[in-house]
C-alpha atoms as a PDB file:
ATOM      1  CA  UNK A   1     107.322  -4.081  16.613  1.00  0.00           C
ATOM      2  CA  UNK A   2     110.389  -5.734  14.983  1.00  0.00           C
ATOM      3  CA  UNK A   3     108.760  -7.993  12.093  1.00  0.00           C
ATOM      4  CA  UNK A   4     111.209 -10.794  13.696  1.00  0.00           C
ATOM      5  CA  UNK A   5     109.975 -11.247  17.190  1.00  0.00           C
ATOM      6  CA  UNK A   6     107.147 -13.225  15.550  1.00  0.00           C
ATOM      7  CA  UNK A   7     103.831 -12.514  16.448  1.00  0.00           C
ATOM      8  CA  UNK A   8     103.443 -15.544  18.756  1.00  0.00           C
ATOM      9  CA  UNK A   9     105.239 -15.537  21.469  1.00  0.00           C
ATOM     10  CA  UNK A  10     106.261 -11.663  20.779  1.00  0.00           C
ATOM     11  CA  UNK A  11     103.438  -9.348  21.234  1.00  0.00           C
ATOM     12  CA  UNK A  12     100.345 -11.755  21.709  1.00  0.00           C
ATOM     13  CA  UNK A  13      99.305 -12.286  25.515  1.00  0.00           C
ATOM     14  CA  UNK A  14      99.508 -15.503  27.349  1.00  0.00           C
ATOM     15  CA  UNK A  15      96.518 -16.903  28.400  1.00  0.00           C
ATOM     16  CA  UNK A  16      96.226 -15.053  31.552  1.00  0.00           C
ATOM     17  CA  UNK A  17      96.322 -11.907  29.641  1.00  0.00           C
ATOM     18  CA  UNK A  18     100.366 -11.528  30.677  1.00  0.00           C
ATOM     19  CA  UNK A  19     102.438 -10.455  27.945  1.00  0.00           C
ATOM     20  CA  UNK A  20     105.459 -13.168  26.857  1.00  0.00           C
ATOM     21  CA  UNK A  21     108.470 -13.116  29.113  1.00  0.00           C
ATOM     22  CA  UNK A  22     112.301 -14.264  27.938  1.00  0.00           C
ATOM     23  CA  UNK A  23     112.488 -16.485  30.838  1.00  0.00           C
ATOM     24  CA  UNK A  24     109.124 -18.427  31.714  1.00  0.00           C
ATOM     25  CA  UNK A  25     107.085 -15.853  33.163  1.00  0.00           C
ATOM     26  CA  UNK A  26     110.532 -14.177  35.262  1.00  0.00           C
ATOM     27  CA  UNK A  27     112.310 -12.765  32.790  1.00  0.00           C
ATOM     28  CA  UNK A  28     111.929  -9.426  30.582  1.00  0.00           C
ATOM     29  CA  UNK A  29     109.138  -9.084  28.589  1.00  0.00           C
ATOM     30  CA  UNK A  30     110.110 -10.294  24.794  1.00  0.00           C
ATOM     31  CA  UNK A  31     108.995  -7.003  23.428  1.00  0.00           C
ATOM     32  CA  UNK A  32     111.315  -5.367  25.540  1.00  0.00           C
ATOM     33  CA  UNK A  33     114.411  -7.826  24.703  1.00  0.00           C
ATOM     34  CA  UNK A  34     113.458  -7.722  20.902  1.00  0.00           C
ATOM     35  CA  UNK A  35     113.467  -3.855  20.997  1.00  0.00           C
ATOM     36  CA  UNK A  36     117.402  -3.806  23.537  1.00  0.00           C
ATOM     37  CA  UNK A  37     118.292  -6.069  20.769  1.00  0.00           C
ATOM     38  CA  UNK A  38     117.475  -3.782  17.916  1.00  0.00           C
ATOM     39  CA  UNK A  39     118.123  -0.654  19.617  1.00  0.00           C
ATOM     40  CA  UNK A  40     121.994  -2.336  20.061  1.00  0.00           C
ATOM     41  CA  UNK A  41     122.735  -3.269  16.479  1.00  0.00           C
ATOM     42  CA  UNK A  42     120.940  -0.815  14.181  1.00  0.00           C
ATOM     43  CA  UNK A  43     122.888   2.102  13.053  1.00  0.00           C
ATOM     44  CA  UNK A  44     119.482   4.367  12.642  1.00  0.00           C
ATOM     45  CA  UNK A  45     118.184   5.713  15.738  1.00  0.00           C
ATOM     46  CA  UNK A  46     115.041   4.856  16.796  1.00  0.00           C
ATOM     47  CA  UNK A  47     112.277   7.212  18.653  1.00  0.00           C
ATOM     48  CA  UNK A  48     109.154   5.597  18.256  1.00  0.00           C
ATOM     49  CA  UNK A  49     107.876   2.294  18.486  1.00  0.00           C
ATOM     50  CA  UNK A  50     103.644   0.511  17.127  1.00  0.00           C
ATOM     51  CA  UNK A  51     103.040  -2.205  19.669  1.00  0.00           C
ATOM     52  CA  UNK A  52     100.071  -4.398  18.957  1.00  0.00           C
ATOM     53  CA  UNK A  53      97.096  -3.682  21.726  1.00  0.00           C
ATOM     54  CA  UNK A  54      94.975  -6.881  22.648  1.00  0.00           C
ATOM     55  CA  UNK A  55      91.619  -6.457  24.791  1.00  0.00           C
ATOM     56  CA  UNK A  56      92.733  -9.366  26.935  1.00  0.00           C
ATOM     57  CA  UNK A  57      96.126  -8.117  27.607  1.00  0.00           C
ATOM     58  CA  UNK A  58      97.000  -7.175  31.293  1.00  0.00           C
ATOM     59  CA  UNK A  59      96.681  -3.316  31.372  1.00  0.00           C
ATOM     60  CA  UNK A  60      99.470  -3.543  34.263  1.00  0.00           C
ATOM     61  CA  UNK A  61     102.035  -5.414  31.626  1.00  0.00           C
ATOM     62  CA  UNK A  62     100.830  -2.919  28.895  1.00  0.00           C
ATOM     63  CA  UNK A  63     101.585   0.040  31.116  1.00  0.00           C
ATOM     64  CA  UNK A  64     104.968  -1.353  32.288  1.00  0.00           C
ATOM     65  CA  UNK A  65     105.959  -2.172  28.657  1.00  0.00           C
ATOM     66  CA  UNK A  66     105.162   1.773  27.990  1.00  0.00           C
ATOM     67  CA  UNK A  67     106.932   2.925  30.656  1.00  0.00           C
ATOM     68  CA  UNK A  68     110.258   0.398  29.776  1.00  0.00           C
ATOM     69  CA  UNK A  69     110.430   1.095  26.185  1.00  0.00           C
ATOM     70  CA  UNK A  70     110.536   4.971  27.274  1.00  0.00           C
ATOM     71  CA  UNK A  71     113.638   4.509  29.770  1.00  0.00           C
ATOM     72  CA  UNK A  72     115.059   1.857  27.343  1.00  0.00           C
ATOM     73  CA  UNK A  73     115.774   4.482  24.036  1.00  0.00           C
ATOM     74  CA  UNK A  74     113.681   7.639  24.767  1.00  0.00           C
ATOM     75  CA  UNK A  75     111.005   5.630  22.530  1.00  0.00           C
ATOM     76  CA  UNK A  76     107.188   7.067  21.823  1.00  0.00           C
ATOM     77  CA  UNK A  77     104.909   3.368  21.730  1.00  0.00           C
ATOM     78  CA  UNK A  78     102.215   3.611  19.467  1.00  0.00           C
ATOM     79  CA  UNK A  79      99.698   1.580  19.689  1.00  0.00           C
ATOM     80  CA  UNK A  80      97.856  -0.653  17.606  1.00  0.00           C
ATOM     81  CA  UNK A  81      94.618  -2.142  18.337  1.00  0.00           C
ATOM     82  CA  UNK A  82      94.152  -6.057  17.941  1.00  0.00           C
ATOM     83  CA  UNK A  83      91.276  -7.759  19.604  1.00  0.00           C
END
Protein backbone atom coordinates (compact mmCIF):
# COMPACT_ATOMS: atom_id res chain seq x y z
CA UNK A 1 0.00 0.00 0.00
CA UNK A 2 0.83 3.69 -0.71
CA UNK A 3 3.29 4.65 2.31
CA UNK A 4 0.81 7.84 2.55
CA UNK A 5 -2.52 6.39 3.39
CA UNK A 6 -1.06 6.00 6.90
CA UNK A 7 -1.38 2.91 8.54
CA UNK A 8 -4.26 4.02 10.81
CA UNK A 9 -7.09 4.66 9.34
CA UNK A 10 -5.65 3.09 5.88
CA UNK A 11 -5.22 -0.56 6.05
CA UNK A 12 -5.87 -1.38 9.85
CA UNK A 13 -9.55 -2.72 10.59
CA UNK A 14 -12.09 -0.95 12.64
CA UNK A 15 -13.08 -2.48 15.58
CA UNK A 16 -15.66 -4.65 14.14
CA UNK A 17 -13.10 -6.13 11.95
CA UNK A 18 -14.49 -3.68 8.84
CA UNK A 19 -11.84 -2.20 6.91
CA UNK A 20 -11.77 2.00 6.95
CA UNK A 21 -14.29 3.61 4.67
CA UNK A 22 -13.87 7.42 3.03
CA UNK A 23 -17.21 8.28 4.26
CA UNK A 24 -18.11 6.87 7.87
CA UNK A 25 -18.68 3.38 7.23
CA UNK A 26 -20.72 4.31 3.49
CA UNK A 27 -18.21 5.29 1.48
CA UNK A 28 -15.27 3.41 -0.50
CA UNK A 29 -12.93 1.64 1.32
CA UNK A 30 -9.66 4.04 1.90
CA UNK A 31 -7.45 1.45 0.37
CA UNK A 32 -9.39 1.57 -2.58
CA UNK A 33 -9.51 5.61 -2.80
CA UNK A 34 -5.70 5.77 -1.88
CA UNK A 35 -4.90 3.27 -4.72
CA UNK A 36 -7.81 5.49 -7.65
CA UNK A 37 -5.76 8.25 -6.34
CA UNK A 38 -2.38 6.88 -7.20
CA UNK A 39 -3.38 4.94 -10.08
CA UNK A 40 -4.65 8.72 -11.51
CA UNK A 41 -1.49 10.73 -11.00
CA UNK A 42 1.51 8.40 -11.36
CA UNK A 43 3.04 8.22 -14.71
CA UNK A 44 4.36 4.39 -14.03
CA UNK A 45 1.83 1.83 -14.42
CA UNK A 46 0.98 -0.16 -11.77
CA UNK A 47 0.06 -4.13 -11.80
CA UNK A 48 0.43 -5.28 -8.47
CA UNK A 49 -0.40 -4.14 -5.21
CA UNK A 50 1.00 -5.75 -0.92
CA UNK A 51 -2.02 -5.06 1.24
CA UNK A 52 -1.49 -5.64 4.91
CA UNK A 53 -3.65 -8.93 6.14
CA UNK A 54 -5.03 -8.65 9.83
CA UNK A 55 -6.61 -11.88 11.59
CA UNK A 56 -9.48 -9.72 12.77
CA UNK A 57 -10.24 -8.22 9.50
CA UNK A 58 -13.68 -9.08 7.88
CA UNK A 59 -12.83 -11.80 5.26
CA UNK A 60 -16.00 -10.33 3.28
CA UNK A 61 -14.19 -6.62 3.16
CA UNK A 62 -10.83 -8.44 2.40
CA UNK A 63 -12.38 -10.33 -0.48
CA UNK A 64 -14.23 -7.25 -1.86
CA UNK A 65 -11.03 -5.13 -1.59
CA UNK A 66 -9.38 -8.08 -3.88
CA UNK A 67 -11.90 -8.18 -6.16
CA UNK A 68 -12.02 -3.92 -6.48
CA UNK A 69 -8.41 -3.37 -6.77
CA UNK A 70 -8.58 -6.05 -9.78
CA UNK A 71 -11.47 -4.10 -11.77
CA UNK A 72 -9.90 -0.77 -10.57
CA UNK A 73 -6.18 -1.14 -12.66
CA UNK A 74 -5.92 -4.87 -13.62
CA UNK A 75 -3.90 -4.98 -10.14
CA UNK A 76 -2.44 -8.51 -8.54
CA UNK A 77 -2.94 -7.77 -4.29
CA UNK A 78 -0.38 -9.34 -2.44
CA UNK A 79 -0.77 -9.93 0.73
CA UNK A 80 0.94 -9.33 3.80
CA UNK A 81 0.27 -10.91 7.01
CA UNK A 82 -0.19 -8.64 10.22
CA UNK A 83 -1.86 -10.04 13.25
Amino acid sequence: MPTHLRFIGGPDPELDGGLPRNYAGAGVMMMVAGMKELLESSPVKMNCVQIPVFLRACVRNCNDLIEVLRALGNLEARGILNN
